[in-house]
Protein backbone atom coordinates (compact mmCIF):
# COMPACT_ATOMS: atom_id res chain seq x y z
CA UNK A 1 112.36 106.52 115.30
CA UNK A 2 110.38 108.50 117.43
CA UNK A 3 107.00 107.77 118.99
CA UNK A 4 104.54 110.31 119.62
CA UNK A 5 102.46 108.73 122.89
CA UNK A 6 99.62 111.25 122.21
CA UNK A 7 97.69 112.23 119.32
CA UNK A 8 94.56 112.99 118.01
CA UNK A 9 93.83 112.60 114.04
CA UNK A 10 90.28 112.29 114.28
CA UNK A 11 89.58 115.74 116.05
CA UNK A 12 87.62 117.67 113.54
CA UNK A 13 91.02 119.92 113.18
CA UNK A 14 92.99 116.62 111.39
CA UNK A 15 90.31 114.90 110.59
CA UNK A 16 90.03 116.04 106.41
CA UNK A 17 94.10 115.82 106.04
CA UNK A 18 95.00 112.95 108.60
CA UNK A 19 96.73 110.89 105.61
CA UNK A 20 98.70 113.50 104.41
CA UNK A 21 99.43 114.41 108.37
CA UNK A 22 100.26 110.62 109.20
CA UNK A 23 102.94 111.01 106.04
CA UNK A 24 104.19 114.36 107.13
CA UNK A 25 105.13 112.60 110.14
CA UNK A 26 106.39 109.02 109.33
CA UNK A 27 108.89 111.25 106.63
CA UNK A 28 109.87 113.47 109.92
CA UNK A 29 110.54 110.18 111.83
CA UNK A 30 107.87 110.11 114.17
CA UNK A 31 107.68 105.94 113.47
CA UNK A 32 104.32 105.12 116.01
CA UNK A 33 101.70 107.10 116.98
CA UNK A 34 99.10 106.81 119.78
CA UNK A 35 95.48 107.86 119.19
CA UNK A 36 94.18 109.03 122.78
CA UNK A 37 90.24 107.82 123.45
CA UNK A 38 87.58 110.57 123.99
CA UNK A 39 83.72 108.35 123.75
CA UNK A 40 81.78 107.13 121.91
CA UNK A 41 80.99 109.96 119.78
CA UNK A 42 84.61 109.99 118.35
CA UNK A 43 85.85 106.72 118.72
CA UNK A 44 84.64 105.20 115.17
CA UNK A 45 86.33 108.07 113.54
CA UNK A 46 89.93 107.49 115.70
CA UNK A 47 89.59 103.51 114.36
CA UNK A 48 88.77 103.92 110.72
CA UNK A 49 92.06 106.05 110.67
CA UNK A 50 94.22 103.56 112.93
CA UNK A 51 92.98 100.46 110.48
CA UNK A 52 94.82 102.49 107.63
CA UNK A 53 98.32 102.81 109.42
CA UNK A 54 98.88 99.08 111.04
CA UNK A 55 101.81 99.25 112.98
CA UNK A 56 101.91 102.70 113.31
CA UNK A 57 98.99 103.79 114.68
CA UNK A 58 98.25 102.43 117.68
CA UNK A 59 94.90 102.84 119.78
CA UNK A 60 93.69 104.16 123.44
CA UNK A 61 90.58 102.74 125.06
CA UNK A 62 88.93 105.10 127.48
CA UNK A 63 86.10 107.84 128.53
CA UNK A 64 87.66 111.58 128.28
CA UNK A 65 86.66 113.58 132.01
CA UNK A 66 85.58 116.80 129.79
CA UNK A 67 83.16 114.19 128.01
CA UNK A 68 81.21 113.31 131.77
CA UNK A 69 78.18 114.28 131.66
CA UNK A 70 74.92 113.35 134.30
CA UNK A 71 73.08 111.63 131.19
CA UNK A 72 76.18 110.48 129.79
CA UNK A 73 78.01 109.04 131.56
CA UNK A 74 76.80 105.12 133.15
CA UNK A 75 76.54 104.31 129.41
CA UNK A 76 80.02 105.26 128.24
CA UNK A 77 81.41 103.79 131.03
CA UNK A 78 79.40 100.69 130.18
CA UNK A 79 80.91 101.22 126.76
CA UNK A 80 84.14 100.64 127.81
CA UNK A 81 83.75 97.80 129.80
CA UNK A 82 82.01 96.04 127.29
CA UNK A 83 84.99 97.38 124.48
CA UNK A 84 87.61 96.25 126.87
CA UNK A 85 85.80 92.70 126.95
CA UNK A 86 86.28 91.77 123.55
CA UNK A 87 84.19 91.47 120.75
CA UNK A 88 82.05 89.18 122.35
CA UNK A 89 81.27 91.79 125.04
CA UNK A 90 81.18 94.81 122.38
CA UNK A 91 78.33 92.77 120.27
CA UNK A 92 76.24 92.89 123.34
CA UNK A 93 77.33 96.69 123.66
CA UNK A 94 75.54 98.12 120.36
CA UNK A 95 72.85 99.27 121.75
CA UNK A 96 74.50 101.19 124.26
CA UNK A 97 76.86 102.58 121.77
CA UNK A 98 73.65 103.95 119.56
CA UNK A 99 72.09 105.48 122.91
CA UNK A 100 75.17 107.20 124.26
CA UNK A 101 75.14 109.02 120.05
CA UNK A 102 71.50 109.15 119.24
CA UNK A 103 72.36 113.51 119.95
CA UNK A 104 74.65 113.16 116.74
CA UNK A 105 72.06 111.11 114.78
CA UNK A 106 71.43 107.62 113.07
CA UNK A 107 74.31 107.63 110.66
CA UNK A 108 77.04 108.02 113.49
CA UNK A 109 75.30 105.53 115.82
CA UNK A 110 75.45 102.98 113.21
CA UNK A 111 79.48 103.54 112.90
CA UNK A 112 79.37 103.29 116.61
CA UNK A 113 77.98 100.73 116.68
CA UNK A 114 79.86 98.41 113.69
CA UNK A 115 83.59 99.66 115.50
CA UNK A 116 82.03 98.42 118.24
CA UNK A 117 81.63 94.96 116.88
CA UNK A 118 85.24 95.54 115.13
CA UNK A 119 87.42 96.39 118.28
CA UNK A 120 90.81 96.85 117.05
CA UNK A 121 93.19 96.22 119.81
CA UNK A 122 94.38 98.94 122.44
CA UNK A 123 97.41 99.85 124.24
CA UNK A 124 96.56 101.90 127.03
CA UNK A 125 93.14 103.25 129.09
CA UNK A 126 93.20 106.52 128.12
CA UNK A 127 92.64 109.01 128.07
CA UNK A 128 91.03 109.62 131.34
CA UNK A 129 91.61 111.53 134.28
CA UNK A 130 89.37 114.50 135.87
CA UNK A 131 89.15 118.28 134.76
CA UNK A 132 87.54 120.87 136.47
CA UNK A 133 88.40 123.68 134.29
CA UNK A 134 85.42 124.66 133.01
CA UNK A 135 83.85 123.89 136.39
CA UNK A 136 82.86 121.47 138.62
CA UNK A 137 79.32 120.71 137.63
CA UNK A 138 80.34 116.75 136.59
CA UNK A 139 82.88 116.49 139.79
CA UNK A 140 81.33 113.78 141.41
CA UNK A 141 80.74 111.61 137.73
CA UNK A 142 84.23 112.42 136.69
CA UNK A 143 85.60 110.64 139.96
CA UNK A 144 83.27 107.45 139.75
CA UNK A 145 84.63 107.44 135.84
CA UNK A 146 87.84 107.46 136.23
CA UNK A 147 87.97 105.22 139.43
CA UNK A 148 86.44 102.60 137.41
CA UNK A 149 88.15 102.65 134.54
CA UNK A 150 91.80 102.57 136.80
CA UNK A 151 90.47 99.35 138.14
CA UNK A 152 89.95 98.05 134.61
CA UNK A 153 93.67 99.39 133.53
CA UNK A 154 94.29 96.79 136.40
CA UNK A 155 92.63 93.98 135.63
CA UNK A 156 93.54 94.24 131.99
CA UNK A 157 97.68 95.00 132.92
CA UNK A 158 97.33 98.14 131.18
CA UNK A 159 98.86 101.32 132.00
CA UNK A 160 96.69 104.18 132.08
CA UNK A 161 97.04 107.72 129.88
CA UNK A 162 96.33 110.71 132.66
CA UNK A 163 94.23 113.56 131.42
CA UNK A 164 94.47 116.00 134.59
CA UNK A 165 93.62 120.08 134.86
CA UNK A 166 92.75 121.65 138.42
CA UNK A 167 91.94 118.63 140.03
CA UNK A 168 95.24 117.41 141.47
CA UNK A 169 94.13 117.07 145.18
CA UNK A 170 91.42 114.57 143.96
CA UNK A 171 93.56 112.91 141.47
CA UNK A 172 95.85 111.97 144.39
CA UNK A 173 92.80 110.92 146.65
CA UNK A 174 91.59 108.36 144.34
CA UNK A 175 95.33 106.87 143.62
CA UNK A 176 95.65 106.71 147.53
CA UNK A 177 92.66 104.74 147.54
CA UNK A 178 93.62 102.56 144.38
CA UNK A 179 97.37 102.34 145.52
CA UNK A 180 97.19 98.14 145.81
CA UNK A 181 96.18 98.36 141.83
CA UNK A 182 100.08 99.01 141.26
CA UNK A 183 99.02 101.16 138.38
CA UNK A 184 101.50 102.34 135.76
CA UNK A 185 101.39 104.82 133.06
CA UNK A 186 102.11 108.63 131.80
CA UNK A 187 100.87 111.80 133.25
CA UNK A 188 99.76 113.37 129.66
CA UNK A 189 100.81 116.92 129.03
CA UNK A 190 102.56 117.12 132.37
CA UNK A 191 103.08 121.08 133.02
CA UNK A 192 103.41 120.04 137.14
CA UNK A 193 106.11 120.55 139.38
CA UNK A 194 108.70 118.64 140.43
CA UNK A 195 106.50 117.79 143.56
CA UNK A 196 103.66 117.01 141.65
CA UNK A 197 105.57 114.00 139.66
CA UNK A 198 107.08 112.62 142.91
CA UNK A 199 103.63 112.46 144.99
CA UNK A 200 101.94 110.78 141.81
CA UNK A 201 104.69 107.99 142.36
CA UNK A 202 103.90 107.45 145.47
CA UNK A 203 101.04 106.06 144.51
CA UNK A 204 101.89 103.92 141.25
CA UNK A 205 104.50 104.12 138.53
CA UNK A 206 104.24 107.07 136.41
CA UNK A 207 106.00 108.81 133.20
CA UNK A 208 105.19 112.35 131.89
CA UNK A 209 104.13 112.89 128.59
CA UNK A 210 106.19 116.01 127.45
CA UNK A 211 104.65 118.38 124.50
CA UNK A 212 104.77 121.46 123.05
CA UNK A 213 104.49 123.65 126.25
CA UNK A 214 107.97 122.44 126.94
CA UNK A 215 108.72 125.00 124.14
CA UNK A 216 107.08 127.79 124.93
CA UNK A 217 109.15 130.74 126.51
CA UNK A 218 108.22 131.36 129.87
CA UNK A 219 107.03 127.80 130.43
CA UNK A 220 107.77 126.77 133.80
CA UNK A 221 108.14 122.78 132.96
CA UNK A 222 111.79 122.88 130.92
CA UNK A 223 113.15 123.39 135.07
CA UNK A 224 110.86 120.73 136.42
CA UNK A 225 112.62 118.31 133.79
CA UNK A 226 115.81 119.04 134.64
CA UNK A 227 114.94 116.45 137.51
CA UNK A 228 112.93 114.30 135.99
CA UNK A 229 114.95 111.03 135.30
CA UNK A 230 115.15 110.41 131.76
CA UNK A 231 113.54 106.67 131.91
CA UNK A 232 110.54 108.72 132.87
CA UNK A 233 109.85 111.04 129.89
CA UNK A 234 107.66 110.32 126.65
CA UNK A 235 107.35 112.62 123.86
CA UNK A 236 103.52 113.72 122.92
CA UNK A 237 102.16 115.84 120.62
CA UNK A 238 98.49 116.32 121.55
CA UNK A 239 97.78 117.14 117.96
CA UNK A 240 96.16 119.55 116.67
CA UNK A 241 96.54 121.18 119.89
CA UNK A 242 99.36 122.94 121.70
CA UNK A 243 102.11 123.46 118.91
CA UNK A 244 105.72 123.58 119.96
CA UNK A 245 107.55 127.00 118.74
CA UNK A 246 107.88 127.84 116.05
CA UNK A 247 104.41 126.81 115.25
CA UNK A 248 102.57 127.90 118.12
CA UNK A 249 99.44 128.56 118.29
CA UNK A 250 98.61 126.75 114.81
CA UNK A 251 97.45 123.39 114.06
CA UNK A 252 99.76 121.11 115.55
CA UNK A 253 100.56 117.59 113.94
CA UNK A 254 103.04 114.42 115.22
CA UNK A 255 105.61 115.78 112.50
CA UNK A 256 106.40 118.37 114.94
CA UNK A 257 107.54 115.85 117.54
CA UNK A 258 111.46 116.23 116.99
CA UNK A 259 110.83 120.07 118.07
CA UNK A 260 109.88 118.85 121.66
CA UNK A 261 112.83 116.33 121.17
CA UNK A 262 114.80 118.94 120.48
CA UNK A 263 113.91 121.17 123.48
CA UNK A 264 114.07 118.16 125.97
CA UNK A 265 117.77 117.91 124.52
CA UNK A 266 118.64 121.06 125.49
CA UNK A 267 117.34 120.79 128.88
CA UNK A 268 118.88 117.21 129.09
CA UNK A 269 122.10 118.24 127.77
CA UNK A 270 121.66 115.53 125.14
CA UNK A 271 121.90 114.80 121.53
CA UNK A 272 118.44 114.79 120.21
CA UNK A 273 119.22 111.26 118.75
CA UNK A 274 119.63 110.11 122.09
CA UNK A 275 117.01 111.76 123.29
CA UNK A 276 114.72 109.94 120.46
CA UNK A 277 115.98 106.51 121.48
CA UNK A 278 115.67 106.99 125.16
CA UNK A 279 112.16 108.19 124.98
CA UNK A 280 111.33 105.68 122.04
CA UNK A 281 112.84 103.13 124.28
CA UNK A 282 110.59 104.09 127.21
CA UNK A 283 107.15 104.32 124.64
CA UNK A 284 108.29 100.64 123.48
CA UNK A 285 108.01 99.47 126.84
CA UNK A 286 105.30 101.47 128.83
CA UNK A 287 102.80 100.57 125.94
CA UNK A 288 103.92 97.31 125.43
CA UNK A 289 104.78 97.81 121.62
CA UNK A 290 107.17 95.90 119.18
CA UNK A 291 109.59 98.31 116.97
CA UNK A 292 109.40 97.16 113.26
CA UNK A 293 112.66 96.48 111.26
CA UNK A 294 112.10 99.20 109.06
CA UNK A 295 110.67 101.61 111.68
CA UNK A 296 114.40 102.18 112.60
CA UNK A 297 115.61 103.79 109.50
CA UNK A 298 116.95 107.37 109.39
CA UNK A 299 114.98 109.73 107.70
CA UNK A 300 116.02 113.35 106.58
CA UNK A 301 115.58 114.39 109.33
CA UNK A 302 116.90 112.48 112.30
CA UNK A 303 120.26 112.05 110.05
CA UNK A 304 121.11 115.47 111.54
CA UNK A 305 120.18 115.04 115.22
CA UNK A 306 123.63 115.10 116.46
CA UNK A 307 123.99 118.96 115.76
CA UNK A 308 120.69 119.46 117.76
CA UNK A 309 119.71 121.41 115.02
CA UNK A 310 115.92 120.86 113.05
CA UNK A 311 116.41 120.91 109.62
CA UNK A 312 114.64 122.70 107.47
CA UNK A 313 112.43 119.81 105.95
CA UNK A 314 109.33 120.02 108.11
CA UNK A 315 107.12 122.89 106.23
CA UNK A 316 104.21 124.24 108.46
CA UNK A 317 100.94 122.74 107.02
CA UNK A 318 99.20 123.86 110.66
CA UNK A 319 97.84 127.01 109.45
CA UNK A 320 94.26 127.25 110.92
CA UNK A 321 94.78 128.75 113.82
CA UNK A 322 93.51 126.59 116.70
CA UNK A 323 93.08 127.39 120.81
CA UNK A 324 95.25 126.00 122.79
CA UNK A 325 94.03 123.72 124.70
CA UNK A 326 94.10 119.61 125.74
């Protein structure tokens, strides 16, 4: 069984065939699958599709950087904490949850607002981080979000899901500062150096979440894992963006997990069915999950995995094209 540590089913992208896309990849076994956090906006959409896979889809709690906004953000953030309270605490939250989505009318706020109520439980605090990509007009929001919500990964004995893009400096300022939190968690889509990994540990206990990029050809990071230890790589999809080859630049879906699997192999020097128990192994205990008895049966297509060789059996349904982005 594989687990895919990083997944989105209710972007607008997977949103219309996330049951047939869940299937797709429990047949291709990918066994547990982690639905990364964006706000508020999103988050009754991400639940109403966990509550149909128990067991294997599992949930993130957390306010998305590219989300931050001047208006925005004191409420989500409030969000959270209230979420991360319990139900007790998200009853009292409502209101805030129908403020921070009275832009995307009525009818969403009241979903907001009744998942609010229903917290399912979460795994991680995630996904959060800072991005300056598009700019740096949120800089100083981004920083007071995501400082915040590391001190709640703490108090709760989470770890926390990384969301990072031209911001590394400040990253490492902030877990300098929150070093005595003893954080843990994953770097998501790690495309770093070498360098990059070891300062992050310096500072807490860190994975990388490996995806698609792995895949592509003049990709940088299949070197930088040569020396990452093996006990620190997870598998991640970051559907429906950044498809591994051969389905780049399409939709991309957790069914395509065993092609990163397959590529980490390679670099590894591994069988890809020991590639899918070490990372598995490493998912299992990061996030703090329990493997199922029949989450460990062979499917189709991990029977083969010894060959390193996909078979044939996962059929590209990611035709829309789709930018590629996290």
């Amino acid at each position: 069984m594989f687990v895919d540590t990083h997944t989105h089913f209710y972007d607008e992208w997977l949103r219309p065939d996330a049951e047939a896309a869940v299937q797709r990849a429990l047949d291709a076994g990918v066994g547990m699958m982690i639905q990364a956090d964006v706000d508020s906006h999103e988050r009754p959409a991400m639940w109403e599709i966990g509550d149909r896979f128990p067991g294997v889809i599992f949930q993130m709690l957390g306010f998305y950087p590219g989300s931050v906004t001047a208006d925005n953000w004191q409420q989500e953030l409030d969000l959270v904490h209230a979420l991360a309270k319990g139900a007790a605490g998200a009853e009292q939250a409502t209101k805030g949850a129908a403020k921070a989505e009275q832009a995307a009318g009525a009818e969403q706020a009241t979903g907001a607002e009744q998942a609010a109520v229903a917290r399912p439980r979460f795994v991680a605090i995630g996904e959060i981080g800072l991005d300056y990509h598009e700019g740096e007009q949120f800089k100083e929001e981004q920083k007071e979000v995501l400082r915040s919500q590391l001190e709640l990964a703490a108090k709760l004995n989470l770890p926390v899901n990384i969301h990072l893009r031209d911001a590394w400096e400040d990253l490492f300022t902030i877990l300098a500062d929150c070093r005595h939190l003893h954080l843990r968690g994953n770097l998501h889509c790690f495309t770093a150096s070498y360098e990059i990994y070891e300062r992050a540990n310096r500072y807490g206990d860190f994975s990388v979440g490996i995806g698609g990029v792995v895949t592509f050809k003049n990709a940088s990071l299949a070197k930088t894992l040569e020396r990452i230890p093996l006990e620190k790589i997870l598998l991640e999809t970051d559907a429906p963006y950044l498809a591994p080859v051969p389905f780049r630049g399409r939709r991309n879906e957790s069914a395509y997990l065993p092609y990163v699997a397959a590529k980490v192999a390679e670099v590894k020097g591994l069988t890809i069915s020991q590639i899918e128990d070490i990372t598995t192994r490493n998912a299992l205990q990061l996030f703090n999950l329990t493997q199922s008895p029949d989450s460990n049966k062979k499917t189709g297509i991990i029977q083969n995995q010894e060959t390193n060789k996909i078979p044939e059996t996962i059929q590209n349904q990611g035709t829309n094209k789709i930018p590629e982005t996290t």
